[in-house]
C-alpha atoms as a PDB file:
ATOM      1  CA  UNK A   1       7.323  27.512  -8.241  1.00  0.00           C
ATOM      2  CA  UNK A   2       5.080  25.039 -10.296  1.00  0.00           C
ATOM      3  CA  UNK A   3       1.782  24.324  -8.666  1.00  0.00           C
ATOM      4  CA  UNK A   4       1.914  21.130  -7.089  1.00  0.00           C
ATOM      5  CA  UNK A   5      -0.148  18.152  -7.649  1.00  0.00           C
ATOM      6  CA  UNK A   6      -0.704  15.505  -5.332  1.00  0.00           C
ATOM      7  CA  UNK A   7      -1.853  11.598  -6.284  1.00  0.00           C
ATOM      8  CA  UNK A   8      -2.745   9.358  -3.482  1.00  0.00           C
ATOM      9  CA  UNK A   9      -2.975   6.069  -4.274  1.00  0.00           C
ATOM     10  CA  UNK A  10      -3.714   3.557  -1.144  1.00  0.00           C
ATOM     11  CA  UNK A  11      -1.971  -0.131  -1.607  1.00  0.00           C
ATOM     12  CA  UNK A  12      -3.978  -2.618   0.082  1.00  0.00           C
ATOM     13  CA  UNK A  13      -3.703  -6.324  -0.052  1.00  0.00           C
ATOM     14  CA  UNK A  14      -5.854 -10.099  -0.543  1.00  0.00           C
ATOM     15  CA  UNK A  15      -3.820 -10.935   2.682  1.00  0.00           C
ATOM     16  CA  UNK A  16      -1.091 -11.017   4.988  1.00  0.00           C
ATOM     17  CA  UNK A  17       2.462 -11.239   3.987  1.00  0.00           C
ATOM     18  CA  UNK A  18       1.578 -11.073  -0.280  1.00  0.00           C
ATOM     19  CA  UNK A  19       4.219  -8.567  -0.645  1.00  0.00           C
ATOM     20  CA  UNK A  20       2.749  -4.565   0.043  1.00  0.00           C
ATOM     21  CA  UNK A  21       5.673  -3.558   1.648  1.00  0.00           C
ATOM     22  CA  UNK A  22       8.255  -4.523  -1.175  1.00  0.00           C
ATOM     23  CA  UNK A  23       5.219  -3.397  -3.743  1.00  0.00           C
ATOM     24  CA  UNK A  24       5.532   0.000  -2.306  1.00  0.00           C
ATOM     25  CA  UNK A  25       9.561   0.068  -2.225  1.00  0.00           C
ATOM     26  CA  UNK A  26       9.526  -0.708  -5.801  1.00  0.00           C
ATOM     27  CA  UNK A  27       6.618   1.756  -6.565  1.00  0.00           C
ATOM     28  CA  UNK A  28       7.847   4.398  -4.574  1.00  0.00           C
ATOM     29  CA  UNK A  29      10.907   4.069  -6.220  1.00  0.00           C
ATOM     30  CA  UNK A  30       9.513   3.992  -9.554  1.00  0.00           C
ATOM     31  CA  UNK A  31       7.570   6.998  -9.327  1.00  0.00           C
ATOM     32  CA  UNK A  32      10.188   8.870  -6.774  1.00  0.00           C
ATOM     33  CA  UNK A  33       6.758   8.801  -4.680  1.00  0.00           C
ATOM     34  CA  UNK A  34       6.325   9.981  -0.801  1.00  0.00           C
ATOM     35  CA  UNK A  35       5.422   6.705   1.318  1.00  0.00           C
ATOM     36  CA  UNK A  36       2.749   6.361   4.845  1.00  0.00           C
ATOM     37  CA  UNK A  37       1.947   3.608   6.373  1.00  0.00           C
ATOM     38  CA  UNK A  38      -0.875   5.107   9.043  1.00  0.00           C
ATOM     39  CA  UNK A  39      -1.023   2.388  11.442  1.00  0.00           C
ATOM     40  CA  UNK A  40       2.327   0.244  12.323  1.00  0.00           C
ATOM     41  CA  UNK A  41       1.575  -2.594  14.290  1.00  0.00           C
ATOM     42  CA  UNK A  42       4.531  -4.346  15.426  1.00  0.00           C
ATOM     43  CA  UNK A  43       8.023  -2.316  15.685  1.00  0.00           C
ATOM     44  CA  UNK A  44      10.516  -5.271  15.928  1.00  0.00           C
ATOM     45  CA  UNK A  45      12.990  -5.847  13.961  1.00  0.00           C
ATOM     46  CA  UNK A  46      12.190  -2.643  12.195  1.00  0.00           C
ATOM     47  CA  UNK A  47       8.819  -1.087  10.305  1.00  0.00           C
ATOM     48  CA  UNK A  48       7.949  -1.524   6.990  1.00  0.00           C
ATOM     49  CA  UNK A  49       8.372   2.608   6.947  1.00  0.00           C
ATOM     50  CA  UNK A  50      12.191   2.059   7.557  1.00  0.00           C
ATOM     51  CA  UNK A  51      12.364  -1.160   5.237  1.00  0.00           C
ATOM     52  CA  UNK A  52      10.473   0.886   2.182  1.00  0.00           C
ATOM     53  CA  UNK A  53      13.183   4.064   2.915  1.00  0.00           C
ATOM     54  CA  UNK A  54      16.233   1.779   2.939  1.00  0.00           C
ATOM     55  CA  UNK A  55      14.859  -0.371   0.099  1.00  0.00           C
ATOM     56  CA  UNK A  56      13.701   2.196  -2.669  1.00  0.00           C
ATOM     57  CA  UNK A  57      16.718   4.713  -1.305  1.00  0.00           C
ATOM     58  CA  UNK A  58      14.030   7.471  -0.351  1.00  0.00           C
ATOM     59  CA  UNK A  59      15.059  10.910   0.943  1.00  0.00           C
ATOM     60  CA  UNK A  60      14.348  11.044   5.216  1.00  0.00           C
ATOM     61  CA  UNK A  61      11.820  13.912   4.211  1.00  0.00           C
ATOM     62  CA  UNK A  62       9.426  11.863   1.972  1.00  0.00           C
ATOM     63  CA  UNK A  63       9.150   9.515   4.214  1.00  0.00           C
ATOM     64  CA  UNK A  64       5.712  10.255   7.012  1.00  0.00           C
ATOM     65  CA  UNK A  65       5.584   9.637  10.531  1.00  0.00           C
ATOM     66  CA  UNK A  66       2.534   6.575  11.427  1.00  0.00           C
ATOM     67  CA  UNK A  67      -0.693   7.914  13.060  1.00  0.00           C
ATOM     68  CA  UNK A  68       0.074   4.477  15.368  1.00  0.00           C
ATOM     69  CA  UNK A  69       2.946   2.783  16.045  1.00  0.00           C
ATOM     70  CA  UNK A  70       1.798  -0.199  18.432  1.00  0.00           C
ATOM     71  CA  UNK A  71       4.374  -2.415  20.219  1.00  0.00           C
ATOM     72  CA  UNK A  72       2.865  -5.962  18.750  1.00  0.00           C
ATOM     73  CA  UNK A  73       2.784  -7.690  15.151  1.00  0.00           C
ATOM     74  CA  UNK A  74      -0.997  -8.791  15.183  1.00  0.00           C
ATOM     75  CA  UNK A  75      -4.057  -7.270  13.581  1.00  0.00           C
ATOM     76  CA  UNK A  76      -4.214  -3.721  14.630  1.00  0.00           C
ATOM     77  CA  UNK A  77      -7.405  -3.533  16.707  1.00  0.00           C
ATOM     78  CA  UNK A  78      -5.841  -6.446  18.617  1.00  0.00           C
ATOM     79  CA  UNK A  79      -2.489  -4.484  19.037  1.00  0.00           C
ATOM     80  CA  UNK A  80      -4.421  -1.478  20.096  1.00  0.00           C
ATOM     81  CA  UNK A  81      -6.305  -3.294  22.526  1.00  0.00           C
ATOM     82  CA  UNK A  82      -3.485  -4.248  24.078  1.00  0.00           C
ATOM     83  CA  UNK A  83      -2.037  -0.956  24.944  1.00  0.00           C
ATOM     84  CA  UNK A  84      -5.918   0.389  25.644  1.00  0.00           C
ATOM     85  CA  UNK A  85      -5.356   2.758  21.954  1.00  0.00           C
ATOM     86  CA  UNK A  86      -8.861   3.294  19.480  1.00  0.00           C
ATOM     87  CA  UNK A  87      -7.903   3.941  16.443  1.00  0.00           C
ATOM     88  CA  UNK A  88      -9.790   6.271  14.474  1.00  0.00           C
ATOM     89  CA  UNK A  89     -10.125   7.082  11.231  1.00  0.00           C
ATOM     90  CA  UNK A  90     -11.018  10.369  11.841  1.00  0.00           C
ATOM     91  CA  UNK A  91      -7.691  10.667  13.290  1.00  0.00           C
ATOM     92  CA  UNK A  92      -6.435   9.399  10.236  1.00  0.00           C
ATOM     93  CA  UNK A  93      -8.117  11.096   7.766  1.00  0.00           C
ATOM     94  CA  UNK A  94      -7.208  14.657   9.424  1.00  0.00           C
ATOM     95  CA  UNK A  95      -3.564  14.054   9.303  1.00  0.00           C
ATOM     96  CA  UNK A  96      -3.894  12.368   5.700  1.00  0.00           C
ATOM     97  CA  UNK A  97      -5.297  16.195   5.004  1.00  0.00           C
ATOM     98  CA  UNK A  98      -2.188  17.360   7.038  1.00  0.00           C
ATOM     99  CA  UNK A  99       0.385  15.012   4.542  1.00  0.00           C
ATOM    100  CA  UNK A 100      -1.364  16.669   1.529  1.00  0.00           C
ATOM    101  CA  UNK A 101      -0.657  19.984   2.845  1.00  0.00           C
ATOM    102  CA  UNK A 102       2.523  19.537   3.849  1.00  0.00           C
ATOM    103  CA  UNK A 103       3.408  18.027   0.469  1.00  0.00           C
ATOM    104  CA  UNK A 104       1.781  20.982  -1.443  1.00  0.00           C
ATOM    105  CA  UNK A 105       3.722  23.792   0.602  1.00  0.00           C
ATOM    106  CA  UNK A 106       7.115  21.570  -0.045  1.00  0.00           C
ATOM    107  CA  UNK A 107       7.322  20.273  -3.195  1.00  0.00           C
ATOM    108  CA  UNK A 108       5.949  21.537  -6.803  1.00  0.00           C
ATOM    109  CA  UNK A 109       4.768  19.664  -9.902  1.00  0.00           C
ATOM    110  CA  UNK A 110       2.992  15.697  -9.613  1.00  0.00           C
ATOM    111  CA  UNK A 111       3.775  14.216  -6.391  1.00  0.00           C
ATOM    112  CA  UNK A 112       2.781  10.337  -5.733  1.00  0.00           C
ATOM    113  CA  UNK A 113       1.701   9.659  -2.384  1.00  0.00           C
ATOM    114  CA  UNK A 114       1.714   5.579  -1.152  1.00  0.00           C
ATOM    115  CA  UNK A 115      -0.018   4.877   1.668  1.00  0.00           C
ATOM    116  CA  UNK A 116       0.394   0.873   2.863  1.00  0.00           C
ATOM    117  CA  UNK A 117      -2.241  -0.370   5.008  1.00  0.00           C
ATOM    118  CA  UNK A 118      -1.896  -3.235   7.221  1.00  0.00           C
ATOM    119  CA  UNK A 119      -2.575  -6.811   6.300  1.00  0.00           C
ATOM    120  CA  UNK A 120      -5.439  -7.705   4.097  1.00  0.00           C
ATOM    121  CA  UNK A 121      -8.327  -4.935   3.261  1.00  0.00           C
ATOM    122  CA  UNK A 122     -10.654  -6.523   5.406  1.00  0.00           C
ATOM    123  CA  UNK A 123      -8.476  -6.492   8.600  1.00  0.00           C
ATOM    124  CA  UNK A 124     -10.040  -4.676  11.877  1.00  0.00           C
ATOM    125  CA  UNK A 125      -8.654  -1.435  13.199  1.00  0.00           C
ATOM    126  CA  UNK A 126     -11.290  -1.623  15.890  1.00  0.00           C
ATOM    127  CA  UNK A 127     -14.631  -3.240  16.665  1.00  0.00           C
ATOM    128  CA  UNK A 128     -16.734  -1.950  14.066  1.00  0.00           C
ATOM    129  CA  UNK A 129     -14.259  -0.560  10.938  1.00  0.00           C
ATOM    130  CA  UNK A 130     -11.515  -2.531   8.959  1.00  0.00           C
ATOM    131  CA  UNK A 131      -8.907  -0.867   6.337  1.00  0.00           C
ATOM    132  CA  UNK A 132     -11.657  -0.960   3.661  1.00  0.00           C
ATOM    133  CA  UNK A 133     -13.637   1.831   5.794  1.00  0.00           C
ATOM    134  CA  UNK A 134     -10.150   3.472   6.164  1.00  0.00           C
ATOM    135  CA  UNK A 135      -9.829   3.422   2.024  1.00  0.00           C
ATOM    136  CA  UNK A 136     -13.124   4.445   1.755  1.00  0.00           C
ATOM    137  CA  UNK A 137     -13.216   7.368   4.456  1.00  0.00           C
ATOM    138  CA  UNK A 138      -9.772   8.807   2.919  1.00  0.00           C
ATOM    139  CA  UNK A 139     -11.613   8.643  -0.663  1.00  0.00           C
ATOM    140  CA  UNK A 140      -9.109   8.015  -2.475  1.00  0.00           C
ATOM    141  CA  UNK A 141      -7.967   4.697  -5.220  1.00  0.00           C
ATOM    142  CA  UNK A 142      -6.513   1.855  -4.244  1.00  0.00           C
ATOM    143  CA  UNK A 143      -3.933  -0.764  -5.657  1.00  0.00           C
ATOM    144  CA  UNK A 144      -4.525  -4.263  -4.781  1.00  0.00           C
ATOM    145  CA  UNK A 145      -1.543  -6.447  -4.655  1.00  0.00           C
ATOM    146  CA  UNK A 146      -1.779 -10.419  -4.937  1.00  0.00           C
ATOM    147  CA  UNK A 147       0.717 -13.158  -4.564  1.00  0.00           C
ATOM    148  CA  UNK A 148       0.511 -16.414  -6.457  1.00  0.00           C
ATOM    149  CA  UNK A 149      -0.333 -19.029  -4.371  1.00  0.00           C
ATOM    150  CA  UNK A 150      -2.504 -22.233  -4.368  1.00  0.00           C
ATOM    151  CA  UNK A 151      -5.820 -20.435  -3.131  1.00  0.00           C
ATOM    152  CA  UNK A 152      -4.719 -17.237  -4.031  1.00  0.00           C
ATOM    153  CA  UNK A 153      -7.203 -17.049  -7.144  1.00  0.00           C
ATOM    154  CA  UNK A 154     -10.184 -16.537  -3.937  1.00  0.00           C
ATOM    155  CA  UNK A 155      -8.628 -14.384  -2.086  1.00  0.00           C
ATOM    156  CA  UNK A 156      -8.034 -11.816  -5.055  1.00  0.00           C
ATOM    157  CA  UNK A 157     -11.721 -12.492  -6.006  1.00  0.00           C
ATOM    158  CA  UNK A 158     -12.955 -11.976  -2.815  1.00  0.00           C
ATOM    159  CA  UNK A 159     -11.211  -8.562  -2.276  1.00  0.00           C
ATOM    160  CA  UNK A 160     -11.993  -7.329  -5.654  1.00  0.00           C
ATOM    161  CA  UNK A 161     -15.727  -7.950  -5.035  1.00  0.00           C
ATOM    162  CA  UNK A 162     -15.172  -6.446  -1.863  1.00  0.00           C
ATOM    163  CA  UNK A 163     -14.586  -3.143  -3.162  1.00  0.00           C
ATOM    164  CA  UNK A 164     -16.876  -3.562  -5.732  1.00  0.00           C
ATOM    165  CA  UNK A 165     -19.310  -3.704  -2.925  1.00  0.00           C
ATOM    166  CA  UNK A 166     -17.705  -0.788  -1.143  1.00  0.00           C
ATOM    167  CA  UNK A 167     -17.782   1.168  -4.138  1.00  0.00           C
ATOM    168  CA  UNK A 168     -14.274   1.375  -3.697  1.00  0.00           C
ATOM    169  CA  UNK A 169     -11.928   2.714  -7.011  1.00  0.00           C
ATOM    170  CA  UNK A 170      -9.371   0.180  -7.307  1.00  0.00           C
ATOM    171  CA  UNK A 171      -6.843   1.517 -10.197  1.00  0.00           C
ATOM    172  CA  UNK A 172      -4.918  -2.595 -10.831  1.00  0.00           C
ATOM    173  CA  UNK A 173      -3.488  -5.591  -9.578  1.00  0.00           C
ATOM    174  CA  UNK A 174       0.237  -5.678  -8.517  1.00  0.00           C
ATOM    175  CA  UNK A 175       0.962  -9.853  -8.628  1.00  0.00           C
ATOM    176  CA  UNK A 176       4.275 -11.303  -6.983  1.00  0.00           C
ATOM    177  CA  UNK A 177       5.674 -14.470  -7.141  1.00  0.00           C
ATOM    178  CA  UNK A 178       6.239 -17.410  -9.530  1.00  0.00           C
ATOM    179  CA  UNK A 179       3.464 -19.620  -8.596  1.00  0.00           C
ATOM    180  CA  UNK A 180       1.151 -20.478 -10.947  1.00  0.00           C
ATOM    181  CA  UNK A 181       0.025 -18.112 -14.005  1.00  0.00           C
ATOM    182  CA  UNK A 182      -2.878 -16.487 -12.577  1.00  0.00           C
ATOM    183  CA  UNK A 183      -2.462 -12.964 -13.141  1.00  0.00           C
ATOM    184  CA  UNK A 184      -4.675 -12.821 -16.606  1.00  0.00           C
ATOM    185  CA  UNK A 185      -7.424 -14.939 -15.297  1.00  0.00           C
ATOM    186  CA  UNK A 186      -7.587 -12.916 -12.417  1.00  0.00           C
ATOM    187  CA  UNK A 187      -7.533  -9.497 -14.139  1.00  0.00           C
ATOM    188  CA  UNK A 188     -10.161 -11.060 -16.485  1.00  0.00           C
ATOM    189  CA  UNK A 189     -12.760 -12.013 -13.882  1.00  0.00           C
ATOM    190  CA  UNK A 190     -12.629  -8.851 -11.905  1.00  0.00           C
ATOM    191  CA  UNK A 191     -12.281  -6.542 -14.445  1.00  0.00           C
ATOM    192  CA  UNK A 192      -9.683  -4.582 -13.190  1.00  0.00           C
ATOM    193  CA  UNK A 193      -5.673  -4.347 -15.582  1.00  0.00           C
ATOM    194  CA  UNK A 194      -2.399  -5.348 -14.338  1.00  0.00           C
ATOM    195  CA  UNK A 195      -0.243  -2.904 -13.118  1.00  0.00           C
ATOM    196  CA  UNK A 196       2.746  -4.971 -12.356  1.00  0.00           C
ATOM    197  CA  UNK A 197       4.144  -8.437 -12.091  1.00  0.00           C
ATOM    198  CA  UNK A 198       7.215  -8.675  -9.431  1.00  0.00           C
ATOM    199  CA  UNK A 199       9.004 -12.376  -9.507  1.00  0.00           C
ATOM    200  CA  UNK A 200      10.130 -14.220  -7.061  1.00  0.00           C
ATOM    201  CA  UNK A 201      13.106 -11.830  -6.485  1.00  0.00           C
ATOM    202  CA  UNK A 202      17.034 -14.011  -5.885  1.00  0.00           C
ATOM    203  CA  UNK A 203      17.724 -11.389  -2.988  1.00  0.00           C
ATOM    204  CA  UNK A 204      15.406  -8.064  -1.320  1.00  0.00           C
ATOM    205  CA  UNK A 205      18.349  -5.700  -1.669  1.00  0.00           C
ATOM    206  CA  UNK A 206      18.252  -1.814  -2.878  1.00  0.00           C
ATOM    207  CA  UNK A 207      19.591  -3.250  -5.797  1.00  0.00           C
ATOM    208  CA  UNK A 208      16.692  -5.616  -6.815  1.00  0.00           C
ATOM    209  CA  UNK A 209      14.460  -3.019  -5.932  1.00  0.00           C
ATOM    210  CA  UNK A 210      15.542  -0.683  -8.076  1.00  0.00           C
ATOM    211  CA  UNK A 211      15.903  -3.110 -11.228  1.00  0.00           C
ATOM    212  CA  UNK A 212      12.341  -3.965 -10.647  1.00  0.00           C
ATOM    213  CA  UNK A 213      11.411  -0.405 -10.394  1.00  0.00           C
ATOM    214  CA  UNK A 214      13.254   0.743 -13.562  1.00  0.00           C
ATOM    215  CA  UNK A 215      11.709  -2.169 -15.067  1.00  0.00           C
ATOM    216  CA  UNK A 216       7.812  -1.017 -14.489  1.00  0.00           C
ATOM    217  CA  UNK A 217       8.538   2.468 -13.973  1.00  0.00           C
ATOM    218  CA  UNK A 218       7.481   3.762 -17.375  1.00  0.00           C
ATOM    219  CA  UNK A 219       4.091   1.584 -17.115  1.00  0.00           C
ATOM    220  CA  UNK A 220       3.224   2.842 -13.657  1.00  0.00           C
ATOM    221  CA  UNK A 221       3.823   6.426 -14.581  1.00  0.00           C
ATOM    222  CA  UNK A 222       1.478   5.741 -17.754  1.00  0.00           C
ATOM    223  CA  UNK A 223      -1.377   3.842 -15.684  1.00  0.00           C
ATOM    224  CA  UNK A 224      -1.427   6.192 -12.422  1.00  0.00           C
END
C-alpha cells in the first residue's frame, strides 16, 4: 500500500454564520477530503457534520465523531457551561493525534483533513482559551473564510492580524457572497492569496455543491 500522507488544514472564520460549513462541503468535496468539526454546539435541526456529509456526498467513514456535542447553539464555553462540560484542548489535540492515526492505518496516498471550528476564531471554548489557542495548540494552517458584507472589510482585517499576532499559518481567504468587491483589497492588505470565491449560491443542494467544487477543485488541489 502507498504510504499515506495526511494534510490538515483548520477552516476558521471573521464571524458567525460567513459560510464555514458550506466552505468545507465544497472543499471537502473538492479535494475528496475527511471532515471534523471538534466541538458541536447546538444539535437541532441537525450538525454541520451531517449537513457537510449530505452536502459534499461524503462516505459515513470519512466523516469524525465531535470531541463535544453540546445540546445549545451559543458560543461553546457558554454551551458547556450549561451542561457543567470544560472543554479542553488537550482533549482535543489527543484525539486530533488519534484522527491522524486512524487515517494513516486506513487510507494510503495524500489525504485532506478539514477541521471546522465554531464561530469566529476568537470565540471562547472556556474562560481563558478561544479557537485561535485551539489552531494554535493543534499546529497546524488555517483557512480563513469571509463573507461580503458592509463591515466585513474589519472583521477580515481584524482576524488576519489576529493570527499574525498568534503566529498563526493561515494558507488564504475563502470569500462568499455577492456583496461588494472586496476580496482583492482584502487579500492585498493582509497579505495572504485567495483561495476561493463562492457566490451567492440560487439553492444549498448536493448539486450546487458539487458545481462549486468542480469549479475550484483544480485551484485548491494546486494551493494546498
Amino acid at each position: 500500500m502507498q504510504e499515506t500522507t495526511v494534510v490538515p488544514y483548520f477552516i476558521t472564520g471573521i464571524g458567525t454564520d460567513v459560510g464555514k460549513t458550506v466552505s468545507s462541503a465544497i472543499v471537502a468535496r473538492a479535494l475528496n477530503a475527511w471532515y471534523w468539526k471538534p466541538i458541536q454546539a447546538g444539535l437541532e435541526p441537525g450538525t454541520d457534520q451531517q449537513t457537510v456529509a449530505a452536502l459534499a456526498d461524503m462516505p459515513a467513514e470519512k466523516i469524525l465523531p465531535e470531541s463535544y456535542r453540546l445540546l445549545k447553539p451559543a458560543s461553546p464555553h457558554w454551551a458547556a457551561r450549561d451542561e457543567k462540560v470544560q472543554i479542553d484542548i488537550k482533549k482535543i489535540t489527543r484525539d486530533f493525534r488519534n484522527i491522524l492515526e486512524h487515517i494513516s492505518k486506513t487510507s494510503s496516498g495524500k489525504q485532506y483533513l478539514l477541521i471546522e471550528g465554531a464561530g469566529g476564531i476568537m470565540v471562547p471554548l472556556n474562560e481563558k482559551q478561544f479557537v485561535g489557542d485551539m489552531i494554535k495548540q493543534l499546529s497546524i494552517p488555517s483557512i480563513l473564510v469571509s463573507r461580503h458584507y458592509l463591515g466585513s472589510i474589519n472583521h477580515s482585517m481584524l482576524s488576519a492580524e489576529y493570527c499574525r499576532m498568534k503566529d498563526i499559518e493561515v494558507k488564504g481567504w475563502i470569500f462568499n457572497g455577492s456583496y461588494g468587491h472586496y476580496a482583492d483589497e482584502i487579500c492585498h492588505w493582509s497579505g495572504l492569496p485567495q483561495l476561493a470565491a463562492f457566490p451567492e449560491l440560487p439553492a444549498i443542494t448536493p448539486e450546487t455543491i458539487a458545481a462549486q467544487a468542480t469549479e475550484w477543485a483544480d485551484t485548491l488541489k494546486r494551493i494546498l
